[in-house]
Protein backbone atom coordinates (compact mmCIF):
# COMPACT_ATOMS: atom_id res chain seq x y z
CA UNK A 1 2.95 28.33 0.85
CA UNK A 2 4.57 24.70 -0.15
CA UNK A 3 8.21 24.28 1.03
CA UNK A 4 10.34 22.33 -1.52
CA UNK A 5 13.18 21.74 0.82
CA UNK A 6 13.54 22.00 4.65
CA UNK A 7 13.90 24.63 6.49
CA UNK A 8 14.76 26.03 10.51
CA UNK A 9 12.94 28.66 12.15
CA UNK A 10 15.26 30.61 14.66
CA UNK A 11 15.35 28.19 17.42
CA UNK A 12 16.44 25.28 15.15
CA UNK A 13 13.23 23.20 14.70
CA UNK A 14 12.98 21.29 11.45
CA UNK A 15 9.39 22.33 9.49
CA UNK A 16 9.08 19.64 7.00
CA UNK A 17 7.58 20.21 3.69
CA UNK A 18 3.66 20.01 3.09
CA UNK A 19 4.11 17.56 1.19
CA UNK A 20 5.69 15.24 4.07
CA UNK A 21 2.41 15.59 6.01
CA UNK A 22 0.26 13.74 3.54
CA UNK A 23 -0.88 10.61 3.66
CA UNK A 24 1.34 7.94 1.54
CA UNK A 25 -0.24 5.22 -0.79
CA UNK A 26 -0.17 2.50 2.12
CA UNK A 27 -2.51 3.74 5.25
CA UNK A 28 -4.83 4.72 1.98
CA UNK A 29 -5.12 1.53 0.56
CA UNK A 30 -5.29 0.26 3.93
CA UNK A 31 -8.76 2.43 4.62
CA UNK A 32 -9.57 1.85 0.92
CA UNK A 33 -9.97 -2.55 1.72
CA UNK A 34 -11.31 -1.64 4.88
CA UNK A 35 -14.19 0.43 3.42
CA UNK A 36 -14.31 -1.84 0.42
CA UNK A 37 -14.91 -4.81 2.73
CA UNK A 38 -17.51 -2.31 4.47
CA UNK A 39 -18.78 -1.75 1.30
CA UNK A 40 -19.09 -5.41 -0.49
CA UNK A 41 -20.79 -6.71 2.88
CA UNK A 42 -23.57 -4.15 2.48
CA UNK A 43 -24.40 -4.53 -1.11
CA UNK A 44 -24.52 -8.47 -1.17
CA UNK A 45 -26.98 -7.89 2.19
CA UNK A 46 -28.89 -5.52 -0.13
CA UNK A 47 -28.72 -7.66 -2.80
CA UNK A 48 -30.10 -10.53 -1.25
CA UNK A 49 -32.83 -8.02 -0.05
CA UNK A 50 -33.71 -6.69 -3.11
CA UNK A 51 -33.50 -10.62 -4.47
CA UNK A 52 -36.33 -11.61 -1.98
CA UNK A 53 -38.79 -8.91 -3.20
CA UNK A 54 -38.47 -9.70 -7.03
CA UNK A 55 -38.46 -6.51 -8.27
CA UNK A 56 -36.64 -7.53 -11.57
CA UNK A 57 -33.97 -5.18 -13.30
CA UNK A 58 -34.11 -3.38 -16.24
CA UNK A 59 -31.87 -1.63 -18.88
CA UNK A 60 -27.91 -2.09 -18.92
CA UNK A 61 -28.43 -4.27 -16.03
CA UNK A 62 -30.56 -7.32 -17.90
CA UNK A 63 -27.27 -7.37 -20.32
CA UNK A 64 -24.98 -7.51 -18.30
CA UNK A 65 -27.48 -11.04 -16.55
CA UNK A 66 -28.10 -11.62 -20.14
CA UNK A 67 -24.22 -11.77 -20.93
CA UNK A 68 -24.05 -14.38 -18.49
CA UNK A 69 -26.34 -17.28 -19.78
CA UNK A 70 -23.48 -18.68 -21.98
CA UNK A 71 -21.14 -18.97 -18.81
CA UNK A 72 -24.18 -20.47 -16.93
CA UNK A 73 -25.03 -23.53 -19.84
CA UNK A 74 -21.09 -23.94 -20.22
CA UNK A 75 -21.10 -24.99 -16.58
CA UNK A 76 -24.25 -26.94 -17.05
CA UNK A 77 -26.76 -25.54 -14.42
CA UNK A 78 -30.29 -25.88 -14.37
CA UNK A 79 -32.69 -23.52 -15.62
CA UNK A 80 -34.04 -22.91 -11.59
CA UNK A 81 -30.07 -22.16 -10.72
CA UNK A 82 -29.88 -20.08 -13.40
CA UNK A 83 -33.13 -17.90 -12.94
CA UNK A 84 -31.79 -17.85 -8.60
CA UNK A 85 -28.19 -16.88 -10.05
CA UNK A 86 -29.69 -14.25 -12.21
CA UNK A 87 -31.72 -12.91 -9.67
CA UNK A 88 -29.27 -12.84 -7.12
CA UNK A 89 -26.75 -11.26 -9.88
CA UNK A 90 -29.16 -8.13 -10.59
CA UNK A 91 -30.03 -7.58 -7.01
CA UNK A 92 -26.23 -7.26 -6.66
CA UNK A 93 -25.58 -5.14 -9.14
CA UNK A 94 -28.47 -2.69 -8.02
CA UNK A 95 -27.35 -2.86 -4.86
CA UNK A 96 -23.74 -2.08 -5.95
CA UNK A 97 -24.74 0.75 -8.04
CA UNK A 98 -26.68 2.52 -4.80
CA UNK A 99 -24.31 1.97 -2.47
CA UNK A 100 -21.48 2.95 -4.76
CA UNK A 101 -23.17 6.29 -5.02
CA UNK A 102 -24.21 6.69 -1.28
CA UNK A 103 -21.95 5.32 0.85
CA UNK A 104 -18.93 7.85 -0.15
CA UNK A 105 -21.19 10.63 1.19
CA UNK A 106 -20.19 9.46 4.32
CA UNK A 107 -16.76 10.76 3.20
CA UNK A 108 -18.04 14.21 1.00
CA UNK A 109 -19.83 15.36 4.17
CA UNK A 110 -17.93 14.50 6.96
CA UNK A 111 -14.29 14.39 5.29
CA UNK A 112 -13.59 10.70 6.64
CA UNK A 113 -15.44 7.56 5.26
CA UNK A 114 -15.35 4.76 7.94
CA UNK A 115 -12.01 3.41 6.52
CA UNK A 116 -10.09 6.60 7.26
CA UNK A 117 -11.74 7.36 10.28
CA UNK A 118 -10.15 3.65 11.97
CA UNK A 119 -6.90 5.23 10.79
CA UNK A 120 -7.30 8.77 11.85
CA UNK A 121 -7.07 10.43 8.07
CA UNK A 122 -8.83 13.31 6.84
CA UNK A 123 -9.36 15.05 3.45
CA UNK A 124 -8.65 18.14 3.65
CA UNK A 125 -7.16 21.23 1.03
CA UNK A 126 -3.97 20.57 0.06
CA UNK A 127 -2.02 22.52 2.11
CA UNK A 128 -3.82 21.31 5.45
CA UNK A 129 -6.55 23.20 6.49
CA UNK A 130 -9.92 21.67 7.51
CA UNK A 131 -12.02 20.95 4.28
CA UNK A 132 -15.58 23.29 3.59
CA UNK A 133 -18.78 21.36 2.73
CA UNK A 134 -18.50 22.24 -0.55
CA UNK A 135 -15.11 21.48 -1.66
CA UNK A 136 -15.71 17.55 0.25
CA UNK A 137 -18.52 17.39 -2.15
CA UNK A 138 -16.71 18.50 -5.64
CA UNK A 139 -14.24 16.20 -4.48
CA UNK A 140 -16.86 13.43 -4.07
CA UNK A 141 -18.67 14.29 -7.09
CA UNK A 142 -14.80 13.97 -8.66
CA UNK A 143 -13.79 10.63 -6.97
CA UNK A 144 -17.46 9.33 -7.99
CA UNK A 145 -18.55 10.27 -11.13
CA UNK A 146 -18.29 6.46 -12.40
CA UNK A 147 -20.53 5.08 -9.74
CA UNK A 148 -23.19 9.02 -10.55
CA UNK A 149 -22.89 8.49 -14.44
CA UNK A 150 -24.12 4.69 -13.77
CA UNK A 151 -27.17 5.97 -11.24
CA UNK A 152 -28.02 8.01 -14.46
CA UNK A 153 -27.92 4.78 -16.97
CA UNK A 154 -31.12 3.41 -15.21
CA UNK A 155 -32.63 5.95 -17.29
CA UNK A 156 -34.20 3.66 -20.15
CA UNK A 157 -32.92 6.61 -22.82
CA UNK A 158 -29.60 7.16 -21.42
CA UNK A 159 -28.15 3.85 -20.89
CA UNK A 160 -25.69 4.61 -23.35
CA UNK A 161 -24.04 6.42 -20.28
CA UNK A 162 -23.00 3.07 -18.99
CA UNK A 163 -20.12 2.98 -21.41
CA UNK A 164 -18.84 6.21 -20.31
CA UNK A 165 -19.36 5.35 -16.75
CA UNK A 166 -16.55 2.41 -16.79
CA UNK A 167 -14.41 4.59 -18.56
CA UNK A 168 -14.40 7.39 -16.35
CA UNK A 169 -14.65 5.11 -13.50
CA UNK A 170 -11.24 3.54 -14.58
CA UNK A 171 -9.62 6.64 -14.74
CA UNK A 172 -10.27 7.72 -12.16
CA UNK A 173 -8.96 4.56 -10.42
CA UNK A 174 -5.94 4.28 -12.59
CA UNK A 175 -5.78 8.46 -11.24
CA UNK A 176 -5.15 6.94 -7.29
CA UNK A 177 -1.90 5.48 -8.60
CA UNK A 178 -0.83 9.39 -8.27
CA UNK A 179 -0.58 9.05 -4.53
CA UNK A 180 2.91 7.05 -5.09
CA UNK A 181 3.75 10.55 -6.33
CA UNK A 182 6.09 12.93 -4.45
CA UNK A 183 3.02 14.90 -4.06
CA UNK A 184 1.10 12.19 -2.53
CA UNK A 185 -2.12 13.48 -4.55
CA UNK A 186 -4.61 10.91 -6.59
CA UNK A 187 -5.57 12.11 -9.66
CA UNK A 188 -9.41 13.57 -7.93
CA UNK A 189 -7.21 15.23 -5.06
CA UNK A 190 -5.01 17.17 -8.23
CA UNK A 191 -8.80 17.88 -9.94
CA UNK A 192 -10.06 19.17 -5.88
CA UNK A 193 -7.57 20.64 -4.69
CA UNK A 194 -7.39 18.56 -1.86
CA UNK A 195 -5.45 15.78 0.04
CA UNK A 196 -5.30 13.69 2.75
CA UNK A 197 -3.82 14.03 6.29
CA UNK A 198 -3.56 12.55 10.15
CA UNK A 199 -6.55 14.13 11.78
CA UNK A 200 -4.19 16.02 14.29
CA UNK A 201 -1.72 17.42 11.33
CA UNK A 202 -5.22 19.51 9.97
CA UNK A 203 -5.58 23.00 11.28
């Protein structure tokens, strides 16, 4: 059961709330740019990849290149920088869509994406025991339903989803903002049931 206050067991030794054993907003956003930097330095190497074999893009992702030309004339490149920019611009944004889906597995199966691990944090439930399988996973599917809803837009007939994707995906950001809380819960951890600790404070 949460404490709201201190309190002493009979040989004087302070217990500090639950809530005192989370992890603040700073070491996360610390393991959130490490992972990010993690995460931009794999999908530009993809990208490149994926560049090189000229597979082309489809759907949502030719608009968004397509948005693009005007910004390209304005700045008065040729038509062979252009067609490399564009290239390199859908490979990129493939590649970001993938690894925006896969690489917070890492995190949903183990508890710990590479970030966290450097720092020693841990999801876990919220009142600090070790995490099951399943609830890492609702909590991924939570945390990452932007990035999911977008892996389901390649489908030509549901690209419409790609709208609803950046709005759940920036509510879900806006939702980490909940970790300055007293509660020290983002807004997936309040939908999970779960939070973050130091590896040693999880039982």
């Amino acid at each position: 059961m949460q404490q709201n206050d201190y309190s002493t067991n009979p040989f004087g030794a302070v217990t500090p709330p639950i809530e005192y054993l989370r992890i603040g907003f700073g070491k996360r956003l610390v393991a959130l740019l490490i992972d990010a930097l993690i995460t931009l330095t794999v999908t530009f190497g993809l990208g490149i990849l994926y560049m090189s074999f000229d597979l082309g893009v489809v759907g949502f992702i030719q608009d968004q290149i397509d948005s693009m030309l005007a910004v390209y004339e304005m700045f008065g490149f040729s038509r062979s920088m252009i067609n490399t920019m564009n290239s390199l611009l859908g490979g990129v944004i493939v590649a970001g869509i993938v690894v925006g889906v896969f690489y917070p597995l890492i995190e949903g199966v183990t508890g710990a994406s590479p970030g966290k691990r450097v720092l020693r944090i841990i999801v876990a439930t919220q009142d600090g025991r070790r995490g099951t399988l399943s609830l890492l996973l609702k909590r991924y599917v939570i945390k990452n339903l932007g990035a999911l809803l977008q892996l389901v837009a390649f489908i030509p007939a549901l690209g419409f989803i790609e709208n609803i994707s950046s709005i759940v995906g920036l509510v879900m950001f806006l939702g980490y903002l909940g970790v300055l809380s007293g509660a020290r819960l983002a807004l997936h951890d309040l939908i999970a049931q779960t939070a973050v600790y130091h590896v040693e404070d999880v039982r």
